[in-house]
Protein backbone atom coordinates (compact mmCIF):
# COMPACT_ATOMS: atom_id res chain seq x y z
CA UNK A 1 -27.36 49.67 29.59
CA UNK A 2 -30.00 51.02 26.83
CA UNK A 3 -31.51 48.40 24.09
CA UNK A 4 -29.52 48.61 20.93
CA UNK A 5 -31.92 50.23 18.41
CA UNK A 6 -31.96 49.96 14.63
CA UNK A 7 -32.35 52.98 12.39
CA UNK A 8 -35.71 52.23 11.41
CA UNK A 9 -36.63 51.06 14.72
CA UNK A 10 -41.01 52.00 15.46
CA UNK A 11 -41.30 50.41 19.21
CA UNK A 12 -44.60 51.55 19.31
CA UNK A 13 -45.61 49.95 16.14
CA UNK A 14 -43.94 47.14 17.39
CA UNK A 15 -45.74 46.95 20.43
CA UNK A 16 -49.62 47.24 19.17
CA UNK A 17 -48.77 44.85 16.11
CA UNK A 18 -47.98 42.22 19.43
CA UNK A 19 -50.73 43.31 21.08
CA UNK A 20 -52.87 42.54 17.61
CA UNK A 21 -51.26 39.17 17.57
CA UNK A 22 -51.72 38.05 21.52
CA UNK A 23 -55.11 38.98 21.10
CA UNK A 24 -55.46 36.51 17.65
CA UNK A 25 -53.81 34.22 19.57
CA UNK A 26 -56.13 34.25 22.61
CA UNK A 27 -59.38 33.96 20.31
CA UNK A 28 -57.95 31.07 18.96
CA UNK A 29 -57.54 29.47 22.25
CA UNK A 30 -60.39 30.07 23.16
CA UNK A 31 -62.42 28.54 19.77
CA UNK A 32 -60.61 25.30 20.63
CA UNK A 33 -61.52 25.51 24.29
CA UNK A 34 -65.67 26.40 22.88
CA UNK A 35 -65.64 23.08 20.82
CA UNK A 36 -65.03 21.32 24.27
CA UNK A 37 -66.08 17.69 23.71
CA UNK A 38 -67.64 17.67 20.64
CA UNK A 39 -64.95 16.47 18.56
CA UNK A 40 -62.06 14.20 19.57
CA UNK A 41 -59.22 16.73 20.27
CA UNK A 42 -57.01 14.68 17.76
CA UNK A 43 -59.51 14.72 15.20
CA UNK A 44 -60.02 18.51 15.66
CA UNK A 45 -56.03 19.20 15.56
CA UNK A 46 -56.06 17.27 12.37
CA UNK A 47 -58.56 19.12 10.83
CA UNK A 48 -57.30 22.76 11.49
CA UNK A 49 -53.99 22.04 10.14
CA UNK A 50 -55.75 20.47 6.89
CA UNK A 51 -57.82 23.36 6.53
CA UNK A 52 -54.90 25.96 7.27
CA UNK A 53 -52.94 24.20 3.98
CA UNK A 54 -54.74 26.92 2.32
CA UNK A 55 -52.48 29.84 3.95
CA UNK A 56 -49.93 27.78 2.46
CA UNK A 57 -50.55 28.32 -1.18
CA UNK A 58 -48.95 31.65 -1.74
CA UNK A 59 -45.26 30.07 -0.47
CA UNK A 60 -46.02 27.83 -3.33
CA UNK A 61 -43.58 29.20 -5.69
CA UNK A 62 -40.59 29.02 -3.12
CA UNK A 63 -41.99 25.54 -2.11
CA UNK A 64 -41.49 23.96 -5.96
CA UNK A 65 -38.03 26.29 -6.54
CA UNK A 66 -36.30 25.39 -2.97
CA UNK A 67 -33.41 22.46 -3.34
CA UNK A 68 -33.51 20.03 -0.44
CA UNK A 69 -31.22 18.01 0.78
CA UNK A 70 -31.86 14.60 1.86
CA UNK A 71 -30.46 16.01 5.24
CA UNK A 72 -33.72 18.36 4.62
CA UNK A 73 -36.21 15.76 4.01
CA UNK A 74 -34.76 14.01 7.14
CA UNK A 75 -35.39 17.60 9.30
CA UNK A 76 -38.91 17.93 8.18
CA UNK A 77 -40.19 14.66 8.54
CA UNK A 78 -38.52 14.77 12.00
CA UNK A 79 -40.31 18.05 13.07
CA UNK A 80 -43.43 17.07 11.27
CA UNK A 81 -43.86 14.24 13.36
CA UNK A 82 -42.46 15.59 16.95
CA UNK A 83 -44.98 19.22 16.16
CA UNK A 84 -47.82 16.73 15.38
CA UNK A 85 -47.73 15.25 19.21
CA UNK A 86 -47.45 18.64 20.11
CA UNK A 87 -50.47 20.21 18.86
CA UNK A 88 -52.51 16.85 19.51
CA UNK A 89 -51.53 17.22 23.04
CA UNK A 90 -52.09 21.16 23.30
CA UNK A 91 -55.74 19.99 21.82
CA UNK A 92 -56.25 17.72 24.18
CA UNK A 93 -54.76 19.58 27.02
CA UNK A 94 -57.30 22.95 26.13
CA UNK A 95 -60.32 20.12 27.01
CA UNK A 96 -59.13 19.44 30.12
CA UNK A 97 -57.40 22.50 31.92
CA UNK A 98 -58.22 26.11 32.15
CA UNK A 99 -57.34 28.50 29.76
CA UNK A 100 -54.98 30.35 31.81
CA UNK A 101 -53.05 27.45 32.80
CA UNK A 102 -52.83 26.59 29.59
CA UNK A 103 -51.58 29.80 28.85
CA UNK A 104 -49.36 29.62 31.48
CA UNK A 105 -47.46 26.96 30.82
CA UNK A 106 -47.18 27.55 27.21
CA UNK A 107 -44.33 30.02 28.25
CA UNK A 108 -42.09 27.49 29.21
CA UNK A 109 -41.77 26.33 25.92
CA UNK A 110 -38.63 29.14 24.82
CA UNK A 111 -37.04 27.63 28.02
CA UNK A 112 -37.40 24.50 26.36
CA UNK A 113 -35.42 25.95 23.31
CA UNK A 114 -32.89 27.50 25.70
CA UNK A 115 -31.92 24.75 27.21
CA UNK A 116 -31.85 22.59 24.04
CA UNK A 117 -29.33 25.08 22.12
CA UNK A 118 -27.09 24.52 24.57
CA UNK A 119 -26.77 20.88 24.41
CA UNK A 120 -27.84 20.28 21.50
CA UNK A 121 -26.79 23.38 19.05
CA UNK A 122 -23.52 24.28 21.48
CA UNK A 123 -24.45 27.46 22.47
CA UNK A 124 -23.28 29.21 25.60
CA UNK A 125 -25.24 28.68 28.53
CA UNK A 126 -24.53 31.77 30.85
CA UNK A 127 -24.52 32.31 34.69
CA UNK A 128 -27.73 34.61 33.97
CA UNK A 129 -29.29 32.22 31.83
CA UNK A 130 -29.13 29.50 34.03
CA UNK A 131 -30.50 31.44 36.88
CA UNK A 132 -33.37 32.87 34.62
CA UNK A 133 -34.01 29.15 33.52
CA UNK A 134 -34.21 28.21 37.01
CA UNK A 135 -37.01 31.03 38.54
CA UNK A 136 -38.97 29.86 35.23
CA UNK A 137 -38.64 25.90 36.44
CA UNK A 138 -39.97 27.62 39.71
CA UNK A 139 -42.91 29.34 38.12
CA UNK A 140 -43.54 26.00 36.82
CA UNK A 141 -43.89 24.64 39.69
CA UNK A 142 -45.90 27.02 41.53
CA UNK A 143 -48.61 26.82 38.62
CA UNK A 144 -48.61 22.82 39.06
CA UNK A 145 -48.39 22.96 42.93
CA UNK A 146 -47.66 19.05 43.23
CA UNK A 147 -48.41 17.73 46.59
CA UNK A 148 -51.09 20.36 47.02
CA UNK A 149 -53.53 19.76 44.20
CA UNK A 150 -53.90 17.08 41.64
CA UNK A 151 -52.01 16.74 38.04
CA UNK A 152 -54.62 16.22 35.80
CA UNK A 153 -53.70 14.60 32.34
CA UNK A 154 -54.44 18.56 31.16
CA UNK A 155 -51.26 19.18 32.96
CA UNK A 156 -49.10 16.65 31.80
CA UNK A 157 -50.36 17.13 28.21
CA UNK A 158 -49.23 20.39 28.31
CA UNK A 159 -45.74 19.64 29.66
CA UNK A 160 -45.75 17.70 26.79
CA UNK A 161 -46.41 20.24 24.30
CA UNK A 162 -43.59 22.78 25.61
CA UNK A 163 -41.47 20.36 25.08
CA UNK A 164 -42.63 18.66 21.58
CA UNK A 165 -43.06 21.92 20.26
CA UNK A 166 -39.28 23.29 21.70
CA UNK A 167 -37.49 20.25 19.93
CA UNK A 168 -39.75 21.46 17.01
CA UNK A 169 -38.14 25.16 17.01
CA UNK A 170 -34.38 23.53 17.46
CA UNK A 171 -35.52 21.60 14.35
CA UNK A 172 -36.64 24.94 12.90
CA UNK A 173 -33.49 26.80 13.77
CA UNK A 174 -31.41 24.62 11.79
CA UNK A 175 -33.98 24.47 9.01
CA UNK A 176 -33.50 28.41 8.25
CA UNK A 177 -29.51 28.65 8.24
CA UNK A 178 -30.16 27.41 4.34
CA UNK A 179 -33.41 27.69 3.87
CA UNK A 180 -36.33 30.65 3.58
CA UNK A 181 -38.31 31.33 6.61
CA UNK A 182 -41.63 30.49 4.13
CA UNK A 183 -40.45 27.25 2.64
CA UNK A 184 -39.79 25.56 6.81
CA UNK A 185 -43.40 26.98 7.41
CA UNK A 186 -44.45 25.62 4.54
CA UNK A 187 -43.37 22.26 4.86
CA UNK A 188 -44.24 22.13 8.77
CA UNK A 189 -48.21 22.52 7.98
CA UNK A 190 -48.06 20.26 5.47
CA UNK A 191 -45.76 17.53 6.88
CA UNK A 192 -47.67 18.06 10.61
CA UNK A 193 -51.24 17.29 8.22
CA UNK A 194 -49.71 13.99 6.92
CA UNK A 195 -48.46 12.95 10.00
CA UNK A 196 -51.70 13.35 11.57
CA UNK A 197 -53.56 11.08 9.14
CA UNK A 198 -53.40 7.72 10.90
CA UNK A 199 -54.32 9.56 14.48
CA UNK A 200 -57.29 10.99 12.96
CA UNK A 201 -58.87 7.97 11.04
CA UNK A 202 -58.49 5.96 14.24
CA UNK A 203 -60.45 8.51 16.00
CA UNK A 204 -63.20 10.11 13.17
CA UNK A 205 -66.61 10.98 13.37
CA UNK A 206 -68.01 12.81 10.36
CA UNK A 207 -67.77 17.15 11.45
CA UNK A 208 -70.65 19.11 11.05
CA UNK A 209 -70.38 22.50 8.55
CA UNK A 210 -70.18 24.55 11.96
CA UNK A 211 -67.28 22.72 13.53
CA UNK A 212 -65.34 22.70 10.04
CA UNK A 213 -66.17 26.57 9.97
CA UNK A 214 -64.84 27.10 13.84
CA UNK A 215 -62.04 25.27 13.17
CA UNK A 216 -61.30 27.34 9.72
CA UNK A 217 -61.39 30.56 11.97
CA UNK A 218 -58.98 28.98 14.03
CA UNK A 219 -56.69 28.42 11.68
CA UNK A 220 -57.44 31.85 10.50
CA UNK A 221 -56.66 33.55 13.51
CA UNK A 222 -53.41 31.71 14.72
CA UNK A 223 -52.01 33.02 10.66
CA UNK A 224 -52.75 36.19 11.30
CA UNK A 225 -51.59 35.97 14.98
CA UNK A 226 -48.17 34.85 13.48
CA UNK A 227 -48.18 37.16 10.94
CA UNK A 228 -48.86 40.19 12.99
CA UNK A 229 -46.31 38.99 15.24
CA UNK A 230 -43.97 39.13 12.23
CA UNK A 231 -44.48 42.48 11.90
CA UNK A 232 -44.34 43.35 15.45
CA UNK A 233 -40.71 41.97 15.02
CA UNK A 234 -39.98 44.10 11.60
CA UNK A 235 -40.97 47.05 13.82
CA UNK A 236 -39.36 46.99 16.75
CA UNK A 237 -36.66 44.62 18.68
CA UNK A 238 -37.67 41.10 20.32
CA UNK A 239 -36.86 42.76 23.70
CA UNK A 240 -39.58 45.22 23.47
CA UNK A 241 -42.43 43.08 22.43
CA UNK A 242 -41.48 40.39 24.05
CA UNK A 243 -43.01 41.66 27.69
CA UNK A 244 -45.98 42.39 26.00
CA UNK A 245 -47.24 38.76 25.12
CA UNK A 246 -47.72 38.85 28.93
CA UNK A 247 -50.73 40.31 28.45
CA UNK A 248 -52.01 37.06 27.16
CA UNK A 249 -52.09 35.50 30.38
CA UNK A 250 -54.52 38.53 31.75
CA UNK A 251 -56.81 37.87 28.41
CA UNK A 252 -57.02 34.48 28.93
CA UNK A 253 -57.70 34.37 32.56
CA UNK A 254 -60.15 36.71 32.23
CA UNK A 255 -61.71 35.25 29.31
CA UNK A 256 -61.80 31.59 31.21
CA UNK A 257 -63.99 33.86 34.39
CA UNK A 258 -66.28 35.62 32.37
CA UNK A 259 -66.89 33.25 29.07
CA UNK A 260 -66.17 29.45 30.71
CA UNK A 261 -67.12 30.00 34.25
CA UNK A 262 -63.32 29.07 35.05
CA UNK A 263 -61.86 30.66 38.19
CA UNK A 264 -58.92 33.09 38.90
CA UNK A 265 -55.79 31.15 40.29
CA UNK A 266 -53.69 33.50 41.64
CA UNK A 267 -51.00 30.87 41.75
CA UNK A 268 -51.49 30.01 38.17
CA UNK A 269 -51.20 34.15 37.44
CA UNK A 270 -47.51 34.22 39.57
CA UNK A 271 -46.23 31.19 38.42
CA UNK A 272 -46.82 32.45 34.57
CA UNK A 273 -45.56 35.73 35.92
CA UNK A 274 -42.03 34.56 36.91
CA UNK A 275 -41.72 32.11 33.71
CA UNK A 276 -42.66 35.06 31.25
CA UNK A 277 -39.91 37.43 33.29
CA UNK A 278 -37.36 34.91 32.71
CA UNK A 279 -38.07 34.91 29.06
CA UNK A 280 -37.66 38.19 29.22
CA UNK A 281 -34.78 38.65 30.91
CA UNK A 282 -32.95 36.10 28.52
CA UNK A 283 -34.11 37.96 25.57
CA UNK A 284 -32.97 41.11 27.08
CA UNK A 285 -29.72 40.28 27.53
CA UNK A 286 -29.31 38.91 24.26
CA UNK A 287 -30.24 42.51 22.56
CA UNK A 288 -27.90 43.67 24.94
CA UNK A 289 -25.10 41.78 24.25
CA UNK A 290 -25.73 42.10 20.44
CA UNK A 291 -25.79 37.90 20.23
CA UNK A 292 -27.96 36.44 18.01
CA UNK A 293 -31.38 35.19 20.14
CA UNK A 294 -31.51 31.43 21.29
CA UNK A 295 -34.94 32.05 22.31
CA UNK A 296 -38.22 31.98 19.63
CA UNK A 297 -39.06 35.38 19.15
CA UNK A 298 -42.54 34.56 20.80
CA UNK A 299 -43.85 32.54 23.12
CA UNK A 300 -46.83 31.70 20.86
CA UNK A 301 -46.27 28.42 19.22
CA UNK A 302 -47.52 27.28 15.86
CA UNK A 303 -50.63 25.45 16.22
């Protein structure tokens, strides 16, 4: 059964705006993997969300005008707080694992979400679904491979921040059903800075002007990643971009050879393979059943 396509619908446009952002992405991965142990991860995930409040400045306006509840307030101190573990633990977990594996099992994450609309947001949770859930929870387990190699803290981390950051997108999804896409961004990056503070101060060692710029390009390149994924999605529908982010997983294991010295896992490659086919299978048959998408419209999250 074809894709349903809107009138305006530019697939290829679509399609090299996600390339543009899964390569943003994958240079920002990297720049957090390059400041290794110089900084204390937390300390560094503090400081690129502080310095990334300046991307926040032209949602100003809607910021000041929006009227929030008290149910609001509750939302995005909630999701400030759960994204905040996230990211520190996607920090920390980029010190200690290789890139691809990191990429890897960031895919799981819209699984995550999957799962937690159905229990959580009543959505229907399909024969198909649950079967594409399942060969992800396999991929997952071929990258980890326990019995037959060690889980590192890197690896736990990580589980940790696909699922910290998939109660943060349920948190999100409710957010937007009154609210402007800009105003929940908004308030995550500056809620996810305050909740930082205490983590940081317990950990801080006065950054040099080079780690304050690297972490400034970071935050540089994950807003442009998002916003060229935003316009990947203007351009073309989630089910044709989506199979592109899979491309990140070749960048980044290819990157971790040739830049970090990191080798190729095969495993780590097929189990990232089969999660990133059951994404896309669930977001296919949303498009073609014409229901409104339970997964995140990208696999990338918002660090």
């Amino acid at each position: 059964m074809p894709l349903p396509q809107t009138a305006d619908s530019r697939p290829l446009a679509g399609i090299l705006w996600m390339l543009a952002a899964g390569l943003c992405f994958v240079v920002m991965t990297a720049m957090v993997k390059s400041m290794g142990q110089g900084m204390h991860p937390i300390q560094s995930a503090f400081l690129r969300y502080l310095l990334g409040i300046v991307f926040v400045l032209p949602a100003l306006r809607s910021l000041l005008a929006a009227r929030l509840t008290r149910r609001h307030w509750t939302m995005f101190g909630l999701r400030g707080a759960i994204h905040a573990v996230g990211v520190m633990l996607w920090f920390f977990a980029m010190t200690r694992i290789p890139l691809a594996e990191v990429t890897a099992m960031n895919y799981l994450t819209p699984i995550y979400v999957s799962l937690g609309a159905a229990l959580f947001l009543g959505e229907t949770l399909a024969a198909r679904r649950i079967t594409a859930i399942f060969v992800a929870l396999i991929g997952a387990a071929i990258i980890l491979r326990p019995g037959f190699r060690e889980i590192s803290p890197g690896h736990l981390a990580m589980l940790g921040t696909t699922l910290t950051l998939g109660g943060s997108y349920l948190l999100a999804k409710a957010a937007v059903a009154d609210l402007s896409p800009a105003v929940v961004v908004a308030h995550l990056s500056i809620w996810v800075t305050v909740a930082m503070i205490p983590f940081a101060v317990a950990v801080w060692q006065t950054p040099s002007w080079q780690q304050l710029a690297v972490l400034f390009a970071i935050a540089s390149f994950a807003t442009a990643g998002h916003y060229f994924m935003t316009l990947a999605l203007q351009a073309a529908p989630v089910a044709v971009t989506q199979p592109v982010t899979f491309l990140q997983l070749i960048w980044a294991t290819l990157l971790g050879a040739l830049v970090f010295g990191e080798g190729v896992d095969i495993w780590v490659v097929a189990g990232g393979t089969l999660i990133l086919a059951s994404v896309s299978f669930i977001t296919w048959r949303e498009a073609v059943l014409k229901r409104r998408p339970i997964t995140p419209p990208s696999i990338a999250p918002k660090l």
